[in-house]
PDB file of N, CA and C in Angstrom:
ATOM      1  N   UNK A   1     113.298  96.473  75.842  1.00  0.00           N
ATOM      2  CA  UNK A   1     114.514  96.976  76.439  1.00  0.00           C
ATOM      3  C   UNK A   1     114.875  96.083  77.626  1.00  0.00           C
ATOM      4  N   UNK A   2     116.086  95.525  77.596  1.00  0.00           N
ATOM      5  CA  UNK A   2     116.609  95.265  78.817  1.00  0.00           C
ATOM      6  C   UNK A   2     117.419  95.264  79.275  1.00  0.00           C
ATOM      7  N   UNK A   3     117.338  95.618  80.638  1.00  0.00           N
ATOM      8  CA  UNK A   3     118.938  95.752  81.950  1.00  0.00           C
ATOM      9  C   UNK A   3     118.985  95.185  82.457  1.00  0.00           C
ATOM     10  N   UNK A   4     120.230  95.172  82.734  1.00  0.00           N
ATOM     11  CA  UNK A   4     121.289  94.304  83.152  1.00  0.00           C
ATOM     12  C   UNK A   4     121.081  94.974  85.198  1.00  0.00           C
ATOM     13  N   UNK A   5     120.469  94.100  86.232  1.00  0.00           N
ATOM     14  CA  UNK A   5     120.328  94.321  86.995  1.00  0.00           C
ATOM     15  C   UNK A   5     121.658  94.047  87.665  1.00  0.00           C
ATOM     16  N   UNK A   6     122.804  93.547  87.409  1.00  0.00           N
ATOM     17  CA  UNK A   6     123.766  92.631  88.073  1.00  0.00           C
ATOM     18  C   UNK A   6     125.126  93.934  87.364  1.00  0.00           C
ATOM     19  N   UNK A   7     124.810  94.833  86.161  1.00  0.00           N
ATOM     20  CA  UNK A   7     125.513  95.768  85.998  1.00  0.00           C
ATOM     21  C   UNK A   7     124.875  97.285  86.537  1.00  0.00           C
ATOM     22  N   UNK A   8     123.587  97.775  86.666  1.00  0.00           N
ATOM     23  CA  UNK A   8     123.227  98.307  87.520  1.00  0.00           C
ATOM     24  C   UNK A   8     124.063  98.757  89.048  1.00  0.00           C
ATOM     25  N   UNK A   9     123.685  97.578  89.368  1.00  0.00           N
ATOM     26  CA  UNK A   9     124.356  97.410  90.574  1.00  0.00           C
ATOM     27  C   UNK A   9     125.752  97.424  90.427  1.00  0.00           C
ATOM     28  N   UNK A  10     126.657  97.247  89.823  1.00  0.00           N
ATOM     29  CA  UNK A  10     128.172  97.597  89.529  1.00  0.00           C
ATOM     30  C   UNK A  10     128.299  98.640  89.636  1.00  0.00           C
ATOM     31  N   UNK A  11     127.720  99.285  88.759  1.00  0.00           N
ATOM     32  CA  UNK A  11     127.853 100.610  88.481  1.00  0.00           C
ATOM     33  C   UNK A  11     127.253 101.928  89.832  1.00  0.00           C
ATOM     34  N   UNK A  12     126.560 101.413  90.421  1.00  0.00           N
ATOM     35  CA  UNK A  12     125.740 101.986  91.632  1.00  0.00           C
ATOM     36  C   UNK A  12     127.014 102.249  92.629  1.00  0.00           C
ATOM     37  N   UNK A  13     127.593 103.207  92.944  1.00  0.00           N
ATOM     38  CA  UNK A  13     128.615 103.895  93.656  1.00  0.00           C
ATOM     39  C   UNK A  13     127.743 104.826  95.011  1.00  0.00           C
ATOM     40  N   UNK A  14     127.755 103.948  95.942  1.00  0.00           N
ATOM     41  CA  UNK A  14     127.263 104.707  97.245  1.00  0.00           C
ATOM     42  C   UNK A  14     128.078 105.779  97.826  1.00  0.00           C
ATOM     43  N   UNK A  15     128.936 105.876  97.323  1.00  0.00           N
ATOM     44  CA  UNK A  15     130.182 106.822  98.057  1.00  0.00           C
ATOM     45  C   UNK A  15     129.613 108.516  97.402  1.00  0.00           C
ATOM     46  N   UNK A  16     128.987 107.996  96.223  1.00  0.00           N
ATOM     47  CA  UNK A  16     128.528 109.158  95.116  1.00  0.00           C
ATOM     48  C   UNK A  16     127.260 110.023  96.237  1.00  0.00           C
ATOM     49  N   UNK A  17     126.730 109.263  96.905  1.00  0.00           N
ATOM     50  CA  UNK A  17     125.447 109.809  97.620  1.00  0.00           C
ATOM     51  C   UNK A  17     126.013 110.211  98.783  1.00  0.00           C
ATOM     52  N   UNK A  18     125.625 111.858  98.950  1.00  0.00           N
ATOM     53  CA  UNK A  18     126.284 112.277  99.917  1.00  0.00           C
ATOM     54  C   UNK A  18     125.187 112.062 101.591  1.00  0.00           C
ATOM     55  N   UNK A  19     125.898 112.297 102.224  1.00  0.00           N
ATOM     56  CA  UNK A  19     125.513 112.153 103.895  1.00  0.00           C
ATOM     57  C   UNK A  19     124.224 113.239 103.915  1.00  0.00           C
ATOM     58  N   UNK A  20     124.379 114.135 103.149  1.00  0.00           N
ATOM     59  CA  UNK A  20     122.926 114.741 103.424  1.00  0.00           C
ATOM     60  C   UNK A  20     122.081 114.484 103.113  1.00  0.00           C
ATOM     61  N   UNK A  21     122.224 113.823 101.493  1.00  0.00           N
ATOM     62  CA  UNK A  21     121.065 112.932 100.691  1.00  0.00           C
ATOM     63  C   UNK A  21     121.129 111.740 101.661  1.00  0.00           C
ATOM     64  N   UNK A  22     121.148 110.871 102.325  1.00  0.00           N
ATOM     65  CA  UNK A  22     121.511 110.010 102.927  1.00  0.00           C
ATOM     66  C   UNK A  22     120.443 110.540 104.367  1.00  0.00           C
ATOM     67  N   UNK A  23     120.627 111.172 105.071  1.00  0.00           N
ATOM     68  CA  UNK A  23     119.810 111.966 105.860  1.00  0.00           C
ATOM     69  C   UNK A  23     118.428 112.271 105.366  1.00  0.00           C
ATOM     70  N   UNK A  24     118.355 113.153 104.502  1.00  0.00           N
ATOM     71  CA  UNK A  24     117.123 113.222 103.496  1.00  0.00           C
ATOM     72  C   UNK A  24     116.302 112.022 103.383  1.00  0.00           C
ATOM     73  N   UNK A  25     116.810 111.191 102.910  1.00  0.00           N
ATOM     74  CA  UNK A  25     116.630 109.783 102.069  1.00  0.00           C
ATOM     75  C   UNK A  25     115.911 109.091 103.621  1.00  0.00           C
ATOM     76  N   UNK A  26     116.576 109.304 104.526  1.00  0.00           N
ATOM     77  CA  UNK A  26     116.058 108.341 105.780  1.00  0.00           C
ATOM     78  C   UNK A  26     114.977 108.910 105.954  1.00  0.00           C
ATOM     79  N   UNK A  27     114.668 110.462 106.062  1.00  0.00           N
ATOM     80  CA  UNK A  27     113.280 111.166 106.652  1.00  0.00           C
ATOM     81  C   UNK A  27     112.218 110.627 105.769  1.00  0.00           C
ATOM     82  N   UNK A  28     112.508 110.737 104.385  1.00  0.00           N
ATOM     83  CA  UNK A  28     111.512 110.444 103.103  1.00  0.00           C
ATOM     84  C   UNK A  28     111.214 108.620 103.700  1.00  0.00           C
ATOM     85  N   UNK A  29     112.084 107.966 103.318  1.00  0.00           N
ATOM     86  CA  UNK A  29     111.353 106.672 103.847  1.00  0.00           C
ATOM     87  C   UNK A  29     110.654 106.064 105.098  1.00  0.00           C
ATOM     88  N   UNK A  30     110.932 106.857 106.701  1.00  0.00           N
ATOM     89  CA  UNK A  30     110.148 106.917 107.240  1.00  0.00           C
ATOM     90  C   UNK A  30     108.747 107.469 107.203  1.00  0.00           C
ATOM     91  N   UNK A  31     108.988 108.765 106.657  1.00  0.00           N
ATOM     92  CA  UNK A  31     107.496 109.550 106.350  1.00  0.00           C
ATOM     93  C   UNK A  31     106.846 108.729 104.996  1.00  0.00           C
ATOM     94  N   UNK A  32     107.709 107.668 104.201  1.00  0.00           N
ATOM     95  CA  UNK A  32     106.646 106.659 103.048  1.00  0.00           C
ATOM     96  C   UNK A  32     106.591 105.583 103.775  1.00  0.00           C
ATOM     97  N   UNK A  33     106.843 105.253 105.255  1.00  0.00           N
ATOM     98  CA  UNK A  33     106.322 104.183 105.969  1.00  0.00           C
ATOM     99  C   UNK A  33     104.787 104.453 106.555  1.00  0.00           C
ATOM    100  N   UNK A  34     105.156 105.790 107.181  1.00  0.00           N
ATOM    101  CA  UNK A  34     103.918 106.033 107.651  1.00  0.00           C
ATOM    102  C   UNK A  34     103.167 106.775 107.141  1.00  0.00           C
ATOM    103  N   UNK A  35     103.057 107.196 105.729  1.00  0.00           N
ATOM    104  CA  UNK A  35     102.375 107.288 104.785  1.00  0.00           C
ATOM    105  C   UNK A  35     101.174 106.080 104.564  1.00  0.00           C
ATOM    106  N   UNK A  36     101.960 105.090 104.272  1.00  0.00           N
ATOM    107  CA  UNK A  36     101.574 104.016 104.027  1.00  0.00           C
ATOM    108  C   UNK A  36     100.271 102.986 105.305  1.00  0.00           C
ATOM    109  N   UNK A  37     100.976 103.508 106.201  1.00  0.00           N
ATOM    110  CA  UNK A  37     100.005 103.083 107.868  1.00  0.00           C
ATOM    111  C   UNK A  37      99.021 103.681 107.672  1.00  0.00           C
ATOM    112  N   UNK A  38      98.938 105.267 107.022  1.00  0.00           N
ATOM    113  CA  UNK A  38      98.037 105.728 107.067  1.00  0.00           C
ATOM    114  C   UNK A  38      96.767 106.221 106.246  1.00  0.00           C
ATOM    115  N   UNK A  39      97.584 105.519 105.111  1.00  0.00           N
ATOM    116  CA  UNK A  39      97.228 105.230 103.379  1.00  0.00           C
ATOM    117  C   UNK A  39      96.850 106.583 103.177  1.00  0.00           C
ATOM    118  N   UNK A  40      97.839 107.377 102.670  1.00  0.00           N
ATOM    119  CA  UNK A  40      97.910 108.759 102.633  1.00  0.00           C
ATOM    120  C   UNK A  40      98.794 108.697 101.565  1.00  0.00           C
ATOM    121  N   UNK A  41      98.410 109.102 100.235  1.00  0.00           N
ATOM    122  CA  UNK A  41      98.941 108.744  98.670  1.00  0.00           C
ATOM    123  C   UNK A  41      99.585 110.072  98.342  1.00  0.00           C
ATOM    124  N   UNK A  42      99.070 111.074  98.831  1.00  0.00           N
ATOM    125  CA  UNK A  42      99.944 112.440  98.797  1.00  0.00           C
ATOM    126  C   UNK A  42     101.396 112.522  99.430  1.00  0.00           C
ATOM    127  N   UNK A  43     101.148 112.145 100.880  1.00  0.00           N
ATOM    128  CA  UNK A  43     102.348 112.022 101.591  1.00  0.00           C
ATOM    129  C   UNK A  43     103.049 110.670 101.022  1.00  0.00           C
ATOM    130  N   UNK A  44     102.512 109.683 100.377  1.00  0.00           N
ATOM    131  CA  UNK A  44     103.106 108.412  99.758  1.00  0.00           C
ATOM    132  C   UNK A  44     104.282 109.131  98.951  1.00  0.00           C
ATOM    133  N   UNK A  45     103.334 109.869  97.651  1.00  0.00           N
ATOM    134  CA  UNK A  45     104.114 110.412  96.455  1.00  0.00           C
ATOM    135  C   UNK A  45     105.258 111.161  96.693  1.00  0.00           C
ATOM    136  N   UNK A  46     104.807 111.951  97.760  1.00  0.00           N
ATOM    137  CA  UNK A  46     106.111 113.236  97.799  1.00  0.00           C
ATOM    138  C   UNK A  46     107.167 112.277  98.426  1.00  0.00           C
ATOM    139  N   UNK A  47     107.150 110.965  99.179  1.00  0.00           N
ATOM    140  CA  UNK A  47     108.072 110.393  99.989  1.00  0.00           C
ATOM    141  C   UNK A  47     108.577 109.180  99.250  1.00  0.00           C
ATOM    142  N   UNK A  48     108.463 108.734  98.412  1.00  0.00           N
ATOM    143  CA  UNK A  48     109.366 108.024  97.450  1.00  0.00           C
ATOM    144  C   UNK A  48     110.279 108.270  96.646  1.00  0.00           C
ATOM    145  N   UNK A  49     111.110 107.425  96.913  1.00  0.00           N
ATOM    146  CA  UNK A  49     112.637 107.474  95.672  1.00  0.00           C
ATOM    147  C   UNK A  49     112.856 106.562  95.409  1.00  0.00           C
ATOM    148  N   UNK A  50     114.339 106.203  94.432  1.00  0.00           N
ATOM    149  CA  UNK A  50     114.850 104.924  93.886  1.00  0.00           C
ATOM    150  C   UNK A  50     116.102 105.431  93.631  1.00  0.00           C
ATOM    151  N   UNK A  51     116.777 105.052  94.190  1.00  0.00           N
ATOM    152  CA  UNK A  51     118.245 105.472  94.212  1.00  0.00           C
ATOM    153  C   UNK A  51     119.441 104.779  92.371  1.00  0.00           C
ATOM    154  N   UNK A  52     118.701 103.859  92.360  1.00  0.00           N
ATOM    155  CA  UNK A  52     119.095 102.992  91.308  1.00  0.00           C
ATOM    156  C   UNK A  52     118.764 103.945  89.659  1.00  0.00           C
ATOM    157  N   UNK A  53     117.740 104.990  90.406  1.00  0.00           N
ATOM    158  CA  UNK A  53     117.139 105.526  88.760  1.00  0.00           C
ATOM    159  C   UNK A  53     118.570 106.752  88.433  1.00  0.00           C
ATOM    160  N   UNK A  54     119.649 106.730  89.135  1.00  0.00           N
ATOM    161  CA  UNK A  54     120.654 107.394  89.150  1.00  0.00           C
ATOM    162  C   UNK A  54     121.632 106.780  88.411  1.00  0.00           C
ATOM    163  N   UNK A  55     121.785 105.549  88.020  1.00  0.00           N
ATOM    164  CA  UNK A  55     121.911 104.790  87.254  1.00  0.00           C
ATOM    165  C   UNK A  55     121.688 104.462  85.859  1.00  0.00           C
ATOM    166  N   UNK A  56     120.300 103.459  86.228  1.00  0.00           N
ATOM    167  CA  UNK A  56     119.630 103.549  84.903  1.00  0.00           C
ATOM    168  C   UNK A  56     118.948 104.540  83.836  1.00  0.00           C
ATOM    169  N   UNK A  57     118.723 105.664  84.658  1.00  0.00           N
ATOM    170  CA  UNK A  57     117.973 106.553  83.839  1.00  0.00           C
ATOM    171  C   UNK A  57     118.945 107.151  82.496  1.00  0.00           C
ATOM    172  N   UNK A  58     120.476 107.451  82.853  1.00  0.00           N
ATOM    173  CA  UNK A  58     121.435 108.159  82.432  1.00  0.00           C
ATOM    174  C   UNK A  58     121.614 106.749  81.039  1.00  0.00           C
ATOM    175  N   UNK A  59     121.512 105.420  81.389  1.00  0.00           N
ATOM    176  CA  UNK A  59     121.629 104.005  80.615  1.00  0.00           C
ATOM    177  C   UNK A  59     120.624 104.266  79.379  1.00  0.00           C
ATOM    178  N   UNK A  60     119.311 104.648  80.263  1.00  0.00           N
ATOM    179  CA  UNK A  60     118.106 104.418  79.038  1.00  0.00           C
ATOM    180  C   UNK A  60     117.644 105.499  78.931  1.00  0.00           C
ATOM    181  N   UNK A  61     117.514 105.909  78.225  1.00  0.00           N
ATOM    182  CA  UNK A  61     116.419 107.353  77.922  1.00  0.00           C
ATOM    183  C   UNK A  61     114.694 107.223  78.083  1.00  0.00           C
ATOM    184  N   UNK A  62     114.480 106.211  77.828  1.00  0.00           N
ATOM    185  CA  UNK A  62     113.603 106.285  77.509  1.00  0.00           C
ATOM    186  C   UNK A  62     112.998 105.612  79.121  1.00  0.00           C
ATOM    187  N   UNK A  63     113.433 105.506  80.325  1.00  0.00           N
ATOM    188  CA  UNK A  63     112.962 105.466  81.438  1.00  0.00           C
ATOM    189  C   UNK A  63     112.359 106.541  82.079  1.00  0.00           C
ATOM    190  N   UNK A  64     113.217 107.638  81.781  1.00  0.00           N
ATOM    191  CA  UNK A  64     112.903 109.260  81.827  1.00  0.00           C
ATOM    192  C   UNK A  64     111.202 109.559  80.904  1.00  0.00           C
ATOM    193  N   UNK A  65     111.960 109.445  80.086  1.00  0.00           N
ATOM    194  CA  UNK A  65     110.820 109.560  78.951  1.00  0.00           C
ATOM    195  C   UNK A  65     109.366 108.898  79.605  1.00  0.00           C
ATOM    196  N   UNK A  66     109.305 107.743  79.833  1.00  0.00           N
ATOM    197  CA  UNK A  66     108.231 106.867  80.880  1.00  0.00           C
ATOM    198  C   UNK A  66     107.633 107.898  81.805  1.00  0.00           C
ATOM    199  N   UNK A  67     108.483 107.952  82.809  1.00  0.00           N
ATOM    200  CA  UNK A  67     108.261 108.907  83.619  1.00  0.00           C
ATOM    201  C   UNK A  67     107.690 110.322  83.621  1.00  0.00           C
ATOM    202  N   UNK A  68     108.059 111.041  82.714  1.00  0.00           N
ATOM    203  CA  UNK A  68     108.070 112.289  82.207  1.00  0.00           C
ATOM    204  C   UNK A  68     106.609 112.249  82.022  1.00  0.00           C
ATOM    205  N   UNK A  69     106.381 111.195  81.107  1.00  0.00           N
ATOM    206  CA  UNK A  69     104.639 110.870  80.101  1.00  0.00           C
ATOM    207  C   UNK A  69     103.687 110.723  81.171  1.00  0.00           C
ATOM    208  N   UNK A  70     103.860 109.766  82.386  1.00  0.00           N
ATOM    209  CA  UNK A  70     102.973 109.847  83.224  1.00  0.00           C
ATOM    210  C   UNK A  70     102.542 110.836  84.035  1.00  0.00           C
ATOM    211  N   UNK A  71     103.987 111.612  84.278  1.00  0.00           N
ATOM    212  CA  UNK A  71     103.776 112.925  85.181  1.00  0.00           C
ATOM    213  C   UNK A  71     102.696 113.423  83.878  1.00  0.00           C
ATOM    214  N   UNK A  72     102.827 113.910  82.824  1.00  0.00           N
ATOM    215  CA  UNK A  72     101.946 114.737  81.780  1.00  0.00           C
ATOM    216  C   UNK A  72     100.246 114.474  81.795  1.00  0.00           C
ATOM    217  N   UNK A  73     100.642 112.950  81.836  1.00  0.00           N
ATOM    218  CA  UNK A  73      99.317 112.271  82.098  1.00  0.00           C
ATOM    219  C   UNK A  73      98.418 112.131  83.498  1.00  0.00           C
ATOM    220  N   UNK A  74      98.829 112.946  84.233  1.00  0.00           N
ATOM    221  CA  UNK A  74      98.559 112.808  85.720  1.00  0.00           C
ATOM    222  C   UNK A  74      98.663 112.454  86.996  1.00  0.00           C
ATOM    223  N   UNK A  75      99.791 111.485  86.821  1.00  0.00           N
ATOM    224  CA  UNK A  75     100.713 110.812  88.002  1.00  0.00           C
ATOM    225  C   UNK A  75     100.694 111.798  88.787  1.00  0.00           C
ATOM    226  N   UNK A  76     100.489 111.371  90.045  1.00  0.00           N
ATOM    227  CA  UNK A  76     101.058 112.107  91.183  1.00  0.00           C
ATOM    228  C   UNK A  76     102.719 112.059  91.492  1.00  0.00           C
ATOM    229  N   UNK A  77     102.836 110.747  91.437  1.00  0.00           N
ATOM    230  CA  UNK A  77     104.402 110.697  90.993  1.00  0.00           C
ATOM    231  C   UNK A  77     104.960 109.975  90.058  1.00  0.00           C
ATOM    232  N   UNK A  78     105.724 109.388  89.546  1.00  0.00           N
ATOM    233  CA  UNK A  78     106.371 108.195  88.909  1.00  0.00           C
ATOM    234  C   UNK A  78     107.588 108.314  89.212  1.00  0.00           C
ATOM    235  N   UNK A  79     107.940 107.025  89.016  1.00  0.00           N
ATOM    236  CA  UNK A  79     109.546 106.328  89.873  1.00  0.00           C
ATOM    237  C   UNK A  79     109.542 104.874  89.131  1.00  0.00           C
ATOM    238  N   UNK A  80     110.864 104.571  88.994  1.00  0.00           N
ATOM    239  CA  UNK A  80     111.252 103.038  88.250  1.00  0.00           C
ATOM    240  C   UNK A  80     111.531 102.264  89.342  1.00  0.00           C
ATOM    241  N   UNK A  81     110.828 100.890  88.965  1.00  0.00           N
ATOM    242  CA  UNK A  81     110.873 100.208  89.762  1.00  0.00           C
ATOM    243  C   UNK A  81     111.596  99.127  89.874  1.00  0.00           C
ATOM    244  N   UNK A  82     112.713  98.905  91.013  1.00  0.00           N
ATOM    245  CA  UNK A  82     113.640  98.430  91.077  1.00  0.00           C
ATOM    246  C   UNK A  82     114.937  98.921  90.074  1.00  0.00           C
ATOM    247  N   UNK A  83     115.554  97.977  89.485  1.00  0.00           N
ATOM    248  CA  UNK A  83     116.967  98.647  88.861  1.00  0.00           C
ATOM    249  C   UNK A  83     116.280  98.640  87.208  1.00  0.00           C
ATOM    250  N   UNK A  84     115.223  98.699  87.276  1.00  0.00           N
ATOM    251  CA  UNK A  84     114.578  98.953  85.457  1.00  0.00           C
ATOM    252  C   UNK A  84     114.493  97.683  84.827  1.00  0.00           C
ATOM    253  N   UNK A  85     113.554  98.038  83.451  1.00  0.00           N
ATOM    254  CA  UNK A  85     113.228  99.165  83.462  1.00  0.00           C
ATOM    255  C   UNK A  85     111.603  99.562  83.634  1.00  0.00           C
ATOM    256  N   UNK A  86     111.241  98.870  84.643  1.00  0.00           N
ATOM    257  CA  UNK A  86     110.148  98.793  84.777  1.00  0.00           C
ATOM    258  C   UNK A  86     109.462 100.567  85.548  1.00  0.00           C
ATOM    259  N   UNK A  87     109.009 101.455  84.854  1.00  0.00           N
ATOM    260  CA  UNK A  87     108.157 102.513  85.581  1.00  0.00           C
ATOM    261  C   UNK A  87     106.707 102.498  85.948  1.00  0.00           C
ATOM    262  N   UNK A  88     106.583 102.708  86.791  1.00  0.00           N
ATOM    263  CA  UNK A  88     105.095 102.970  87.525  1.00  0.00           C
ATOM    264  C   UNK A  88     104.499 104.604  87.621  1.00  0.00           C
ATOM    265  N   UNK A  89     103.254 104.778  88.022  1.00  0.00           N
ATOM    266  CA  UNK A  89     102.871 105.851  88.103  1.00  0.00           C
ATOM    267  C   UNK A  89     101.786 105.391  89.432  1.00  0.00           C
ATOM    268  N   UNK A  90     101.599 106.578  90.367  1.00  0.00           N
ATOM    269  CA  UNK A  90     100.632 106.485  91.019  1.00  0.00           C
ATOM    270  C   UNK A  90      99.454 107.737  91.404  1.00  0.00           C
ATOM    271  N   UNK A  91      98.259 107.079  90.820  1.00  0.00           N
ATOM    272  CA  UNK A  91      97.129 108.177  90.322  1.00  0.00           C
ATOM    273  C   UNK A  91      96.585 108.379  91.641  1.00  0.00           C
ATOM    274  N   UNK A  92      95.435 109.202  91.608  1.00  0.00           N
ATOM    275  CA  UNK A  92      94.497 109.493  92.743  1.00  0.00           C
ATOM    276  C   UNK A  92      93.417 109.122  92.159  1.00  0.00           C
ATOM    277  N   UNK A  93      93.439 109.199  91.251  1.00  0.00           N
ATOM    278  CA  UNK A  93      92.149 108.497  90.484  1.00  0.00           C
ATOM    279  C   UNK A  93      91.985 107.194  89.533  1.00  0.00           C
ATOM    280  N   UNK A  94      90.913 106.364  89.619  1.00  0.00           N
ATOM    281  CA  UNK A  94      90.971 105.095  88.367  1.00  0.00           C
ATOM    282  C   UNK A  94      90.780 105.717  87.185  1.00  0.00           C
ATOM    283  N   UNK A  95      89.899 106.600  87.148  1.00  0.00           N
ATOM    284  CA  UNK A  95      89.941 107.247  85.535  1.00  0.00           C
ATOM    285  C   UNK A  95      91.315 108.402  85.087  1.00  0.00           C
ATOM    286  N   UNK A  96      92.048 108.722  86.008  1.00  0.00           N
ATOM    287  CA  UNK A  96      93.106 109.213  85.574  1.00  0.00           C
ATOM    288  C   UNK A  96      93.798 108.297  85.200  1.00  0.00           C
ATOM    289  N   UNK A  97      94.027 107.127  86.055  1.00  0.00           N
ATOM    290  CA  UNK A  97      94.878 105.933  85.614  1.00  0.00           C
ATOM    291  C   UNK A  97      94.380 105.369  84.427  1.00  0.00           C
ATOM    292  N   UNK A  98      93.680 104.799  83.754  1.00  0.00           N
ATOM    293  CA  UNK A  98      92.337 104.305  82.792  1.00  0.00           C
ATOM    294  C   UNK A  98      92.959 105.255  81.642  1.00  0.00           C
ATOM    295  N   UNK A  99      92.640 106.761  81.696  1.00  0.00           N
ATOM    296  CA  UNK A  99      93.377 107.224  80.801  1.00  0.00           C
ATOM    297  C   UNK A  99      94.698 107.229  80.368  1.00  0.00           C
ATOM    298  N   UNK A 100      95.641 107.604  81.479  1.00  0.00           N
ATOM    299  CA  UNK A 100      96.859 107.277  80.841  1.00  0.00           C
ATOM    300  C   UNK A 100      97.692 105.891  80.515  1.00  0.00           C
ATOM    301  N   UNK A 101      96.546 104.677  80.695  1.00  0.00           N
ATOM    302  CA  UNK A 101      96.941 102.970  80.385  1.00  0.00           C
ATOM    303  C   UNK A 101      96.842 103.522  78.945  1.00  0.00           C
ATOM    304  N   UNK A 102      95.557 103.537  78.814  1.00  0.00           N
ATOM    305  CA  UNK A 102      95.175 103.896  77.325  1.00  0.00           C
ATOM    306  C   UNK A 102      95.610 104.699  76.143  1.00  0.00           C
ATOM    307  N   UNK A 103      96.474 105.958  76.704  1.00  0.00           N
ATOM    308  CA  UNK A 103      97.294 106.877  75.766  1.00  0.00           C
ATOM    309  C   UNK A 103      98.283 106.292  75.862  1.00  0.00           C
ATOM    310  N   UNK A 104      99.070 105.207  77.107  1.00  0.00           N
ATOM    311  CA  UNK A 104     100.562 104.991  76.960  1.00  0.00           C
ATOM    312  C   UNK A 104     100.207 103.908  75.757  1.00  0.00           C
ATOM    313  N   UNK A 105      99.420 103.301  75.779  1.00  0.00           N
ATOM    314  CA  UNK A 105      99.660 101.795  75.124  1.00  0.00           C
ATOM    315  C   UNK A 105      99.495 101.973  73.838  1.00  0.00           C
ATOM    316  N   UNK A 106      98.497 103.475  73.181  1.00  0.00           N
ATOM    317  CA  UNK A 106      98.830 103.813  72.364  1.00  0.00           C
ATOM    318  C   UNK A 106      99.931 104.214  71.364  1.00  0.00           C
ATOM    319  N   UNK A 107     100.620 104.802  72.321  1.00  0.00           N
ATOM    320  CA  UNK A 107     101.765 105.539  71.979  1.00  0.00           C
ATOM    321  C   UNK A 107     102.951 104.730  71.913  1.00  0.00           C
ATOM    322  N   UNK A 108     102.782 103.523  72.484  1.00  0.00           N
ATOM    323  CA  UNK A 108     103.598 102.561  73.148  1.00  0.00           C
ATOM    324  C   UNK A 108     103.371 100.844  73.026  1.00  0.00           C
ATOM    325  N   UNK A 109     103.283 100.775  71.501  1.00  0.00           N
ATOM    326  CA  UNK A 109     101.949  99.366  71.446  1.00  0.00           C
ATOM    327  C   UNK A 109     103.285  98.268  71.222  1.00  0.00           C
ATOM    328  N   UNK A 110     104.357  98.499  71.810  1.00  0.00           N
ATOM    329  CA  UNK A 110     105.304  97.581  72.027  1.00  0.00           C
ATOM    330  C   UNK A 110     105.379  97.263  73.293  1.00  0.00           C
ATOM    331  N   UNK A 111     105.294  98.508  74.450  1.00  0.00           N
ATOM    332  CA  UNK A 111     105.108  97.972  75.849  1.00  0.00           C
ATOM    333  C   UNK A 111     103.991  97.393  76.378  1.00  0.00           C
ATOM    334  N   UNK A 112     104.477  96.849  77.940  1.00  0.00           N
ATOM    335  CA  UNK A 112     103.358  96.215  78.380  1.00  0.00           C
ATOM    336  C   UNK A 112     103.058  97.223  79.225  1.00  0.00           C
ATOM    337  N   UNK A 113     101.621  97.897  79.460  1.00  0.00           N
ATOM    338  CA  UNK A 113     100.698  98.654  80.326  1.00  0.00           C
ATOM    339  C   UNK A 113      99.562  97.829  80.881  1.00  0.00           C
ATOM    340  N   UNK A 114      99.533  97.925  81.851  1.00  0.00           N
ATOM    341  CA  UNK A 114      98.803  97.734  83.174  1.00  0.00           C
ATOM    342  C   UNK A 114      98.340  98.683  84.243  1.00  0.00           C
ATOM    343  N   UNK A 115      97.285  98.491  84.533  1.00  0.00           N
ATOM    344  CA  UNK A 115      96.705  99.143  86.009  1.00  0.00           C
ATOM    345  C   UNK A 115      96.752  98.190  86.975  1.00  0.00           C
ATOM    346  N   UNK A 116      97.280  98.846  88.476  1.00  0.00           N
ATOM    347  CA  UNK A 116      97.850  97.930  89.115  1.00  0.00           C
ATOM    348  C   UNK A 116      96.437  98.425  90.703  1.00  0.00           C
ATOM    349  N   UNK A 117      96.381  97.590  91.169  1.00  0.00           N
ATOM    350  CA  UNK A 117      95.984  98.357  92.807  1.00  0.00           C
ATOM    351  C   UNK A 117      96.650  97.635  93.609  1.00  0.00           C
ATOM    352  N   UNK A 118      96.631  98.506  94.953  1.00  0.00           N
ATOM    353  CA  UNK A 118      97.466  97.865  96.318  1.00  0.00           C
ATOM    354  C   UNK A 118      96.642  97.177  96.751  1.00  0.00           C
ATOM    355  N   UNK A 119      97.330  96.174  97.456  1.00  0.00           N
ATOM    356  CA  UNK A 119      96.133  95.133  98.132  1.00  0.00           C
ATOM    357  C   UNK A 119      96.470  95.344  99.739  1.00  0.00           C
TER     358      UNK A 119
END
């Protein structure tokens, strides 16, 4: 599957996001800054977004679908990364992650799956 990052972005209407999401949106990325200072993967998860998956998700189905599978599989969260259609998941565990590489790639022996760590 691939998108068009340069129509993404066309299509991405900021006027659509209101001032409260906008407000919201600022608290969440400060609290996933200092999430992050404090490598705190709970407060990480609940404090990430992607504004772009407002976009693409409605484009591809099957970004949702991504997403959806990892939450099933144990993600603490999942979110697409950048304007697609690349999705991630982020575990608390290597063997939660380990497992769901292994059922996606099953299920999925056209995509590419990977386990990733932060450095």
């Amino acid at each position: 599957m691939r998108v068009s990052t340069k129509e993404i972005f066309y299509r991405l209407d900021l006027n659509d996001i209101s001032a409260e999401r906008k407000i919201i949106e600022k608290e969440k990325f400060d609290n996933a800054v200092y999430a992050i200072e404090k490598h705190n993967l709970k407060m990480l998860s609940k404090n990430i977004f992607n504004d772009l998956e407002l976009v693409t998700e409605p484009m591809f189905d099957k970004v949702s679908l991504f997403k959806n599978r990892l939450m099933e599989l144990g993600a603490m969260k999942s979110l697409m990364s950048g304007s697609g259609p690349t999705v991630f998941g982020i575990f608390n565990s290597y063997f939660k992650a380990l497992n769901c590489k292994n059922i996606m790639k099953k299920e999925n022996p056209d995509s590419f799956v990977f386990i990733a760590r932060p450095i």
